[in-house]
Protein backbone atom coordinates (compact mmCIF):
# COMPACT_ATOMS: atom_id res chain seq x y z
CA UNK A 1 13.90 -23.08 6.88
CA UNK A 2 10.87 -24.22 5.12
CA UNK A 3 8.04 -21.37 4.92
CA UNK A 4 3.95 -22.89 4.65
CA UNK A 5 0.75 -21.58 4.36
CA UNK A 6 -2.19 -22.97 5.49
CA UNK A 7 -3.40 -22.83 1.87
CA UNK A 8 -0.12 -23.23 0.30
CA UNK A 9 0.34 -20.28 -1.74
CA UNK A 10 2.95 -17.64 -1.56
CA UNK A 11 2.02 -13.91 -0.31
CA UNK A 12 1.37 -11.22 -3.22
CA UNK A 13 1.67 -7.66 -0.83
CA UNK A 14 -0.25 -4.54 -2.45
CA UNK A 15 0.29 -1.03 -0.71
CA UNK A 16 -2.74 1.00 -1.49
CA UNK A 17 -2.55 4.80 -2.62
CA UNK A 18 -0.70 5.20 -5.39
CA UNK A 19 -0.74 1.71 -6.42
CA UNK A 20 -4.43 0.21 -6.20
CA UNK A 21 -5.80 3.79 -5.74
CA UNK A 22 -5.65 6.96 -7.49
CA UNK A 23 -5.34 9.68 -5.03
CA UNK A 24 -4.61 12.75 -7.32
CA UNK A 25 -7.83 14.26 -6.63
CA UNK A 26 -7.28 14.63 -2.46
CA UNK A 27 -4.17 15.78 -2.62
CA UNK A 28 -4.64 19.20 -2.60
CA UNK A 29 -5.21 18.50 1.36
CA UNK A 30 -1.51 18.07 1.76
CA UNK A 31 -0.94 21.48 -0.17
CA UNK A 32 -2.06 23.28 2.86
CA UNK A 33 -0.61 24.63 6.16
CA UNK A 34 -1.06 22.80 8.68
CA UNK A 35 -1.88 19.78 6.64
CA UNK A 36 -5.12 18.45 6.91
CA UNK A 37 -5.28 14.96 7.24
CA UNK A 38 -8.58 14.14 8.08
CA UNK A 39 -10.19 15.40 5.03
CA UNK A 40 -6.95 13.41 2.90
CA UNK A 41 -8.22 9.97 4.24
CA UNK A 42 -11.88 10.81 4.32
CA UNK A 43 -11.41 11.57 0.90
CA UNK A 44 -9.65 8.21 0.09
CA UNK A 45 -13.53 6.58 0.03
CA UNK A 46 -13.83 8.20 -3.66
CA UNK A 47 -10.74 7.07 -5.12
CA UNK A 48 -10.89 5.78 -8.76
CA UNK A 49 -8.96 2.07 -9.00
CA UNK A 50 -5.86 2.03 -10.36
CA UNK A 51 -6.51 -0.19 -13.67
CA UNK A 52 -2.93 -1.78 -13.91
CA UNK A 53 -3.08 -2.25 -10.40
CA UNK A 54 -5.97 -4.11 -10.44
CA UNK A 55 -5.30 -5.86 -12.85
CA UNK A 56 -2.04 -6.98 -11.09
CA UNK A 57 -3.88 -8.12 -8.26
CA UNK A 58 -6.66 -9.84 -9.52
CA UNK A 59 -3.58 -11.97 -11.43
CA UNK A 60 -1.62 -12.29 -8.35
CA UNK A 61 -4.79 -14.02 -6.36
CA UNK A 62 -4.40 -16.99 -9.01
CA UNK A 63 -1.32 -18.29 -7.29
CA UNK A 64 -1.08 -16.03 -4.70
CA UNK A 65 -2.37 -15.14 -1.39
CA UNK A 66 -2.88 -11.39 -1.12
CA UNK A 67 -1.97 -8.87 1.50
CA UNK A 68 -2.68 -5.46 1.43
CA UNK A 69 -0.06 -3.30 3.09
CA UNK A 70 -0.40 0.19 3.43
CA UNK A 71 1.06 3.07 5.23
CA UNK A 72 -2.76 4.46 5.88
CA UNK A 73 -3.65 4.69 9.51
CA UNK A 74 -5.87 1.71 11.61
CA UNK A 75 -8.58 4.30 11.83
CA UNK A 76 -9.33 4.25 8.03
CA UNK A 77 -10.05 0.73 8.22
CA UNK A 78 -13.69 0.22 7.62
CA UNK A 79 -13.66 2.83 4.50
CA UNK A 80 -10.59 1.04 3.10
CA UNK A 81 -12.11 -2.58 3.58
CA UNK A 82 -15.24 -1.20 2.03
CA UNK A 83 -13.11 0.59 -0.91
CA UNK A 84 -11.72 -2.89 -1.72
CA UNK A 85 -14.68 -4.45 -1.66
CA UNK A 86 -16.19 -1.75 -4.29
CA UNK A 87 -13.52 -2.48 -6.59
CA UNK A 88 -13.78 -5.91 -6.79
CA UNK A 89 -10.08 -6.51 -5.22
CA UNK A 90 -9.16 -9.88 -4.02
CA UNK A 91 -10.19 -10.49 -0.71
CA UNK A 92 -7.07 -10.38 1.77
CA UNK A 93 -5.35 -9.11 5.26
CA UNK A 94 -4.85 -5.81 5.22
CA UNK A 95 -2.49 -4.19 7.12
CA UNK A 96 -2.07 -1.04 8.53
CA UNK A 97 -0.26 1.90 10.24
CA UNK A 98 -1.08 2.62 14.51
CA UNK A 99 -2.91 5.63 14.24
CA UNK A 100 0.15 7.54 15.98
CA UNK A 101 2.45 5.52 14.12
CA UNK A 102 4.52 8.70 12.50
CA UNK A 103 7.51 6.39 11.32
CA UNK A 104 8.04 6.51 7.31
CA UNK A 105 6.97 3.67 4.76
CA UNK A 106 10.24 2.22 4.16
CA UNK A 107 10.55 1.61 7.79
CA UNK A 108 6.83 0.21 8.39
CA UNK A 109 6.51 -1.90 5.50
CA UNK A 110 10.08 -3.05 5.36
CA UNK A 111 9.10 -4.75 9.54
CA UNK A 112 5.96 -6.05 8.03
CA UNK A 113 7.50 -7.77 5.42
CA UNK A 114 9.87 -9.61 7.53
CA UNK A 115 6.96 -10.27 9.72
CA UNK A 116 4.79 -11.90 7.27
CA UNK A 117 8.33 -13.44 5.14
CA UNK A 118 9.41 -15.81 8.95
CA UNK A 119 6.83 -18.09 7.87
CA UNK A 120 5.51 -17.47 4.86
CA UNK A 121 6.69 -17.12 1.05
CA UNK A 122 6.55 -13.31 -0.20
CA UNK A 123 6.25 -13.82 -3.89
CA UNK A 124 6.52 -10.08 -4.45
CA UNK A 125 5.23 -6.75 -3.16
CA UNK A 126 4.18 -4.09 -5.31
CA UNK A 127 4.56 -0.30 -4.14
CA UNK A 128 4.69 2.63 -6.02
CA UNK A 129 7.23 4.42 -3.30
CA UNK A 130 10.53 4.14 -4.35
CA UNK A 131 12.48 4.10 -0.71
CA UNK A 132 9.80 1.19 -0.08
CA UNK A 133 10.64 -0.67 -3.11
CA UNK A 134 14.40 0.38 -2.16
CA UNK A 135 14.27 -0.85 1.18
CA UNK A 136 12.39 -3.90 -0.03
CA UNK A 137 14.65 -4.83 -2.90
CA UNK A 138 17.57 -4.56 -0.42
CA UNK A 139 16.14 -7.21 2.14
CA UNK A 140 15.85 -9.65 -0.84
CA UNK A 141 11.94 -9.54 -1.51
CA UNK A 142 11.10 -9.50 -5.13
CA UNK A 143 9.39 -5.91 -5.88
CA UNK A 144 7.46 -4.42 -8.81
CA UNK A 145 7.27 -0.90 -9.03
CA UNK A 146 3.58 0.84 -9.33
CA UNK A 147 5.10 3.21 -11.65
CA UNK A 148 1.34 3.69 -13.25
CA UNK A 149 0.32 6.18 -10.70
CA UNK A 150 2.41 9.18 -12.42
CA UNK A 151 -0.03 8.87 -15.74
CA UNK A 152 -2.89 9.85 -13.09
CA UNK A 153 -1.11 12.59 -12.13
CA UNK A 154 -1.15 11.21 -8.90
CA UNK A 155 2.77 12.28 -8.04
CA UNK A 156 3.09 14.88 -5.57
CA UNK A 157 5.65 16.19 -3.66
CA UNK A 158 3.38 17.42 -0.77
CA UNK A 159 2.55 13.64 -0.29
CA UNK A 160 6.12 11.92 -0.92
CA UNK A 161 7.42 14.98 1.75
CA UNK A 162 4.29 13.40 4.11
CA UNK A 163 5.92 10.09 3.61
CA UNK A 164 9.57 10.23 4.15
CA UNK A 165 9.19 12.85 6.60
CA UNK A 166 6.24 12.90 8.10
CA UNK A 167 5.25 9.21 8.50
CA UNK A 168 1.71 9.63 7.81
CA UNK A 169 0.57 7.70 4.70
């Protein structure tokens, strides 16, 4: 099966935090009990760009169409189109969790993928999860690890533990 465009260019898929966004400095949300994640995506409206990431994705809109794809929920939207916008990021679909969505990243993103690959050329998706990029890499999409985010200090087990077993970012 042939896959078009209406434009003709391939899809280049971004996730968000972690990969386009720094989010070491709202972390400390997560840290607490109960978790309080309304003040972690409230927060997400001051996160510094990623400069690799950018960088990436500014190249990628050459050739590519781009697709942001991120395990934030629907009800961040208008802060995270607005965050985009800030940082000069290509203008493209973004996708996002249901707000009660609570299934993990690998599982969300790896159904959006094959959603947007029936018609449509992925060229690659970059993610800085590895059971994303796992998942990914095992359906046969090209994947390039965000591995940047760690010199931000922007690993953190509270959040990976939010995302494999939480299914909230």
């Amino acid at each position: 099966m042939t896959r078009t465009t209406e434009n003709g260019l391939p899809l280049a898929v971004f996730d968000l935090d972690g990969t386009l966004a720094e989010t070491a400095h709202r972390q400390y949300f997560l840290e607490r009990q109960p978790r309080d994640w309304n003040g972690f995506f409230a927060a997400a409206r001051q996160d510094p760009p990623l400069p690799e990431g950018v960088r990436l994705a500014l190249e990628a809109a050459a050739t590519c169409e781009v697709v942001y794809l991120t395990g934030r929920p629907e009800r961040c939207r208008r802060d995270t189109l607005a965050w985009l916008l800030q940082h000069g990021l290509p203008q493209g679909r973004l996708l996002m969790r249901g707000d009660d969505d609570r299934r993990p990243a690998r599982t969300t993103k790896l159904e959006a993928l094959r959603g947007l690959g029936r018609n449509r050329e992925v060229r690659m998706l970059v993610d800085d999860d590895a059971l994303v990029c796992d998942a990914a890499r095992r359906a046969g999409f090209r994947v390039v690890r965000a591995h940047w985010a760690s010199t931000y200090g922007s690993e953190s087990t509270a959040l990976r533990d939010a995302q494999h077993r939480e299914g909230r970012t």
